[in-house]
Structures are given as C-alpha cells and as structure tokens.
Protein backbone atom coordinates (compact mmCIF):
# COMPACT_ATOMS: atom_id res chain seq x y z
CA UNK A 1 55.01 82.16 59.64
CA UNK A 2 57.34 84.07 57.47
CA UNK A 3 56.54 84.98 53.87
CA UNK A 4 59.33 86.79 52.09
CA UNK A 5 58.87 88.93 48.82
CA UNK A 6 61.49 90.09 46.20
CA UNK A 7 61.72 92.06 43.05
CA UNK A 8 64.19 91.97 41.02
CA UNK A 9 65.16 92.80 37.75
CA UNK A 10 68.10 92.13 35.15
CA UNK A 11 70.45 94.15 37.78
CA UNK A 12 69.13 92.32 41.08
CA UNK A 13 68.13 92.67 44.16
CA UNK A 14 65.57 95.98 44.38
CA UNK A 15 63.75 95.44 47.19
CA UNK A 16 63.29 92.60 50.09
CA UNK A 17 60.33 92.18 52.00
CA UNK A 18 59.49 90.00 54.84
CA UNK A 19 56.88 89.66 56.76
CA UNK A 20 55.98 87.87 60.44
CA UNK A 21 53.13 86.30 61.44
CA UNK A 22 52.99 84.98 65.26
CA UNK A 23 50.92 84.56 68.25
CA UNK A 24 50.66 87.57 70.43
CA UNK A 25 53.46 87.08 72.67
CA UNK A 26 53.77 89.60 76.51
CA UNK A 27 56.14 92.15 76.46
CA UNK A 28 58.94 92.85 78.98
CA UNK A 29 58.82 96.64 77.59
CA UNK A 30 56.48 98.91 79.14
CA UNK A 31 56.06 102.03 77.21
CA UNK A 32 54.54 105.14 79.83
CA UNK A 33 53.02 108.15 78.24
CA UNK A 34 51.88 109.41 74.39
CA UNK A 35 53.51 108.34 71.87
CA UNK A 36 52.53 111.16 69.50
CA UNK A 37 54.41 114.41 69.06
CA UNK A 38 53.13 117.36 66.88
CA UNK A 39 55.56 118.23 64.94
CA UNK A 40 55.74 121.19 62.50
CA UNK A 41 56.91 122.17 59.11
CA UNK A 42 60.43 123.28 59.59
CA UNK A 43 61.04 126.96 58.64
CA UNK A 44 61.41 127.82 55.16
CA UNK A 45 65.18 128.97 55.72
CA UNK A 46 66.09 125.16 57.28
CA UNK A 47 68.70 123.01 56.42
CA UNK A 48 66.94 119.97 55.28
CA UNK A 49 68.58 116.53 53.77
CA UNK A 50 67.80 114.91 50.58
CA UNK A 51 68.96 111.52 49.54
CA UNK A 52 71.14 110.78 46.43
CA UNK A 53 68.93 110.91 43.35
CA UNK A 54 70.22 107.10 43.01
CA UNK A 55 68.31 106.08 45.31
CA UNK A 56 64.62 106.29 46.53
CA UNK A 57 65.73 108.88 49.67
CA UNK A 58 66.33 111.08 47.07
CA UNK A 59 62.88 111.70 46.33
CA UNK A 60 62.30 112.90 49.70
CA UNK A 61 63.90 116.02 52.04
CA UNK A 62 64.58 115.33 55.26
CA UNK A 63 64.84 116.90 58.60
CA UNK A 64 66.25 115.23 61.65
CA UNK A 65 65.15 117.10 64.81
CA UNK A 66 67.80 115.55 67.27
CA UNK A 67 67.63 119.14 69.22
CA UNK A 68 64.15 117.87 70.97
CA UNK A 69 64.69 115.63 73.38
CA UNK A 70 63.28 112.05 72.28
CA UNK A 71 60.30 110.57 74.19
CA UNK A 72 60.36 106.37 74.47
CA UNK A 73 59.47 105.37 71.05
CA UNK A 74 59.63 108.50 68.81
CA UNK A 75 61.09 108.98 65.53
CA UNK A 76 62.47 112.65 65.44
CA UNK A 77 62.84 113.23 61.36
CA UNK A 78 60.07 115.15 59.67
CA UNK A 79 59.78 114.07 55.81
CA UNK A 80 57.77 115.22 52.58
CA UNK A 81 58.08 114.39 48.68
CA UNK A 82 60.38 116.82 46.77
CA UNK A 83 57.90 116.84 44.33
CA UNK A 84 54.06 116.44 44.84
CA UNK A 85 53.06 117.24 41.56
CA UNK A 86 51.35 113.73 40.56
C-alpha cells in the first residue's frame, strides 16, 4: 500500500510525504560489518554549512566529512540545530 500526505497552504506545495507498506521481500544486497560510526563534534574553528534561511536547512549547520573514507551504508555529514534554545 501507498498512503501519500501533503500540506499545503495558499502558496502550495510544502511538504510531500509518502509512505510504503509491503511484504518483506529478500535482498540481493548483503551489507558486511557495523554500520555505526562514532563521530565527533567538529572543532570549534571548522568550516561548517548552513542552509539558506528560506528554507528548513537553514535551521541547521552542517558538516560533510567526505575526508573519512565511507563504510557500505554510512552517511558522512554531522548536523545540529543553530539554535537549541526552545
């Protein structure tokens, strides 16, 4: 089954949703090893991204860490709220 959620608004689209519901199904990938990697803080002096304040990104900095070598399934960006306050 697939269910599909919107919200919109007098401007449109904001946000699409949709979501799958199935049978378990075998898988011809076979994923060796952890998939979890401790990653810390960057330093205080890094270069980190933030999105446009437009757009959701931009409450967020980000920090891609394409100098480690990536694993099977990892996703190398580190992320945390510009502002934690509330």
């Amino acid at each position: 089954a697939f269910i599909q959620a919107d919200i919109v608004s007098e401007a449109g689209l904001g946000y699409r949703a949709t979501f799958v519901f199935m049978a378990e199904q075998p898988s011809r990938i076979a994923l060796s090893g952890a998939l979890h990697r401790t990653v810390t803080p960057p330093a205080a002096d890094a270069t980190l991204y933030t999105g446009p304040d437009d757009f959701f990104t931009g409450n967020f900095n980000f920090l891609d860490l394409k100098d480690q070598a990536p694993g099977e399934a990892e996703w190398l960006r580190w992320a945390r709220l510009r502002d934690a306050s509330g």
